[in-house]
Protein backbone atom coordinates (compact mmCIF):
# COMPACT_ATOMS: atom_id res chain seq x y z
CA UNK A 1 99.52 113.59 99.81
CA UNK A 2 97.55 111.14 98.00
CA UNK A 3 96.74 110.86 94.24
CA UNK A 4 94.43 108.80 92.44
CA UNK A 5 94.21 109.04 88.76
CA UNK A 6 92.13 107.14 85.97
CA UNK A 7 91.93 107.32 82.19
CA UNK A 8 90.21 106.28 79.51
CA UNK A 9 89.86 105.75 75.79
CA UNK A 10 87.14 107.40 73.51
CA UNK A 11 86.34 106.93 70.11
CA UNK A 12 85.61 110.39 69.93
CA UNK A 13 87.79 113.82 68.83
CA UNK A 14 90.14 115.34 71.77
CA UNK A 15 87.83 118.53 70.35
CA UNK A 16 84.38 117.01 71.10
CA UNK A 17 85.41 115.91 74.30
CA UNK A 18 87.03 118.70 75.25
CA UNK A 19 83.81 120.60 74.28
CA UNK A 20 82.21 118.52 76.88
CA UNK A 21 84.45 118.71 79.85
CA UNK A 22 84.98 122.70 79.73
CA UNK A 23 80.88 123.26 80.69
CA UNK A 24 81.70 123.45 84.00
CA UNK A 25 78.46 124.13 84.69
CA UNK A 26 77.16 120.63 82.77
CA UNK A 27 78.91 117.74 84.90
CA UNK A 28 76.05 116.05 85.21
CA UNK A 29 75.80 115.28 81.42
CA UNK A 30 78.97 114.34 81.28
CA UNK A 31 78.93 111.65 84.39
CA UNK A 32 74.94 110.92 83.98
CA UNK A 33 74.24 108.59 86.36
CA UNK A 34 76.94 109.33 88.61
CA UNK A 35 76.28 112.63 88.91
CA UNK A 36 72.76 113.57 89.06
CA UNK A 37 72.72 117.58 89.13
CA UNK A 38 75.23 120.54 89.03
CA UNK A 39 73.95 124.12 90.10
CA UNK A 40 76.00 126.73 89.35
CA UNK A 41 76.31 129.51 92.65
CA UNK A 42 76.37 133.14 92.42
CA UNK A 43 80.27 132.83 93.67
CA UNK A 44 81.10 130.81 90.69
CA UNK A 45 81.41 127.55 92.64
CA UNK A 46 79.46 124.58 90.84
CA UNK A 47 77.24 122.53 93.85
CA UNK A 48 77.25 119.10 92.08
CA UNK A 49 75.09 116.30 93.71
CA UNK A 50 75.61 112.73 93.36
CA UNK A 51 73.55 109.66 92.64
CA UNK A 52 74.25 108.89 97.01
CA UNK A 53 72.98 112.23 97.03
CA UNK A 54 76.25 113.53 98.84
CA UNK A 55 76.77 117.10 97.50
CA UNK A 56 80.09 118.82 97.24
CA UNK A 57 81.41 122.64 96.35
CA UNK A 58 83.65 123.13 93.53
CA UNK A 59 85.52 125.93 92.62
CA UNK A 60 87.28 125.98 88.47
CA UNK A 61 90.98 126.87 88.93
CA UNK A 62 91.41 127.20 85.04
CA UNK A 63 89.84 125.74 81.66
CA UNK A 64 93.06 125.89 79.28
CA UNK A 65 91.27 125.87 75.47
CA UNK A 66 95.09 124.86 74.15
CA UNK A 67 95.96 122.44 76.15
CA UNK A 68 92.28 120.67 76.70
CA UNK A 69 92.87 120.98 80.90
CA UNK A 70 90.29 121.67 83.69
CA UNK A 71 91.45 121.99 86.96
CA UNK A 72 88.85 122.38 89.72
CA UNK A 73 89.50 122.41 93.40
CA UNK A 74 86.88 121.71 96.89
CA UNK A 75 88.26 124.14 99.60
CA UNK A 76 85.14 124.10 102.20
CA UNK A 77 84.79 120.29 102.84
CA UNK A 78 85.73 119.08 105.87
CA UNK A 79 86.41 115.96 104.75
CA UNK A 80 89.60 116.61 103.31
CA UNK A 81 92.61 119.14 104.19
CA UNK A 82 93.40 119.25 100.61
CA UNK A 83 91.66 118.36 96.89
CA UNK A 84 92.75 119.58 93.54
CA UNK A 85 91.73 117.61 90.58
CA UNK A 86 92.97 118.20 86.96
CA UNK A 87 91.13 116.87 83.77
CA UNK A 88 92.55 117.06 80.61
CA UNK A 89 91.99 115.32 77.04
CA UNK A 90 94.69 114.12 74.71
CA UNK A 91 94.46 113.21 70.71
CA UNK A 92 94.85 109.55 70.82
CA UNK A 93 95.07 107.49 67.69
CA UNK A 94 91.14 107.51 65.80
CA UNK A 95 89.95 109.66 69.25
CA UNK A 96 90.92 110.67 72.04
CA UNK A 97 92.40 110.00 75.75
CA UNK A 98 90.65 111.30 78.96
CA UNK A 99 92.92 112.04 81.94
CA UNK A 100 91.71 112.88 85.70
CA UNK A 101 93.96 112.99 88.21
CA UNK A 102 93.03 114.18 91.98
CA UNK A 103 95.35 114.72 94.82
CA UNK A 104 94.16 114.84 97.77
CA UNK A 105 94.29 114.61 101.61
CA UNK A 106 94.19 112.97 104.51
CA UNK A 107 95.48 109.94 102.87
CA UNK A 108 93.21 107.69 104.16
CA UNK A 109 90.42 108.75 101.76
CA UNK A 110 92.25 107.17 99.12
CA UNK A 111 89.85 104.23 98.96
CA UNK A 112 86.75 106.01 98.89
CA UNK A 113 88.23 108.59 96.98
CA UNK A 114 89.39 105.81 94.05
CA UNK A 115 85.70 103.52 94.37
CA UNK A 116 84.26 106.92 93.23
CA UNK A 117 87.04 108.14 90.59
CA UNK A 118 85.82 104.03 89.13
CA UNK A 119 82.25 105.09 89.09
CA UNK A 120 83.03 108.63 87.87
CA UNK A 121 85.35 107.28 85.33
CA UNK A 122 82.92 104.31 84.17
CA UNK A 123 79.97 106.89 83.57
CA UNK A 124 81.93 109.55 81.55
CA UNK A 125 83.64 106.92 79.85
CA UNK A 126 79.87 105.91 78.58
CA UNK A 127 78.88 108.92 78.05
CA UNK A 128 81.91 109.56 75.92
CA UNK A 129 81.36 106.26 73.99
């Protein structure tokens, strides 16, 4: 199994980030640019499109409040056998640390799957800022 992960500084609280990440429903604020809309399905699975206008199904695992975590999972794409992605936000000196790790297969997605973890990464991270 494969597993890309990325991380990043903000000035901000692990609180006011974490406030952003847990709207499940709200990726596309968070990743703006990245992600350019998120509608939310009667099943409870977010349909979030991209800026390459590729759309994927996403279905929350949990949102743990005391330990800042998100962990959301696609189970209907047929490009991969397997994807589970956590997110989770850490106090970090004056702010805070963002975490996202996805594991994944088959392996060899692991280069498209990282290009768009560095765009995904890049926009929160600005977003965050």
């Amino acid at each position: 199994m494969a597993t890309v992960r990325r991380e990043f500084h903000s000035p901000r609280s692990a609180e006011e980030v974490w406030s952003v990440l847990k709207r499940f429903d709200a990726v596309h604020e968070l990743a703006k640019g990245f992600v350019t809309a998120t509608r939310m399905e009667s099943s409870g699975a977010r349909v979030v499109t991209f800026a390459n206008g590729a759309e994927v199904r996403e279905w929350l695992v949990s949102a743990d409040d005391a330990e800042r975590r998100l962990v959301y999972a696609i189970t209907d794409n047929p490009r991969y056998a397997h994807y589970n992605a956590v997110a989770q936000v850490f106090e970090d000196g004056g702010g805070s640390r963002f975490v996202w790790t996805v594991d994944f297969l088959p392996n060899e997605m692991a280069g498209l799957q990282a290009a768009a973890m560095d765009a995904g990464a890049a926009a929160m991270a600005k977003a965050l800022a």
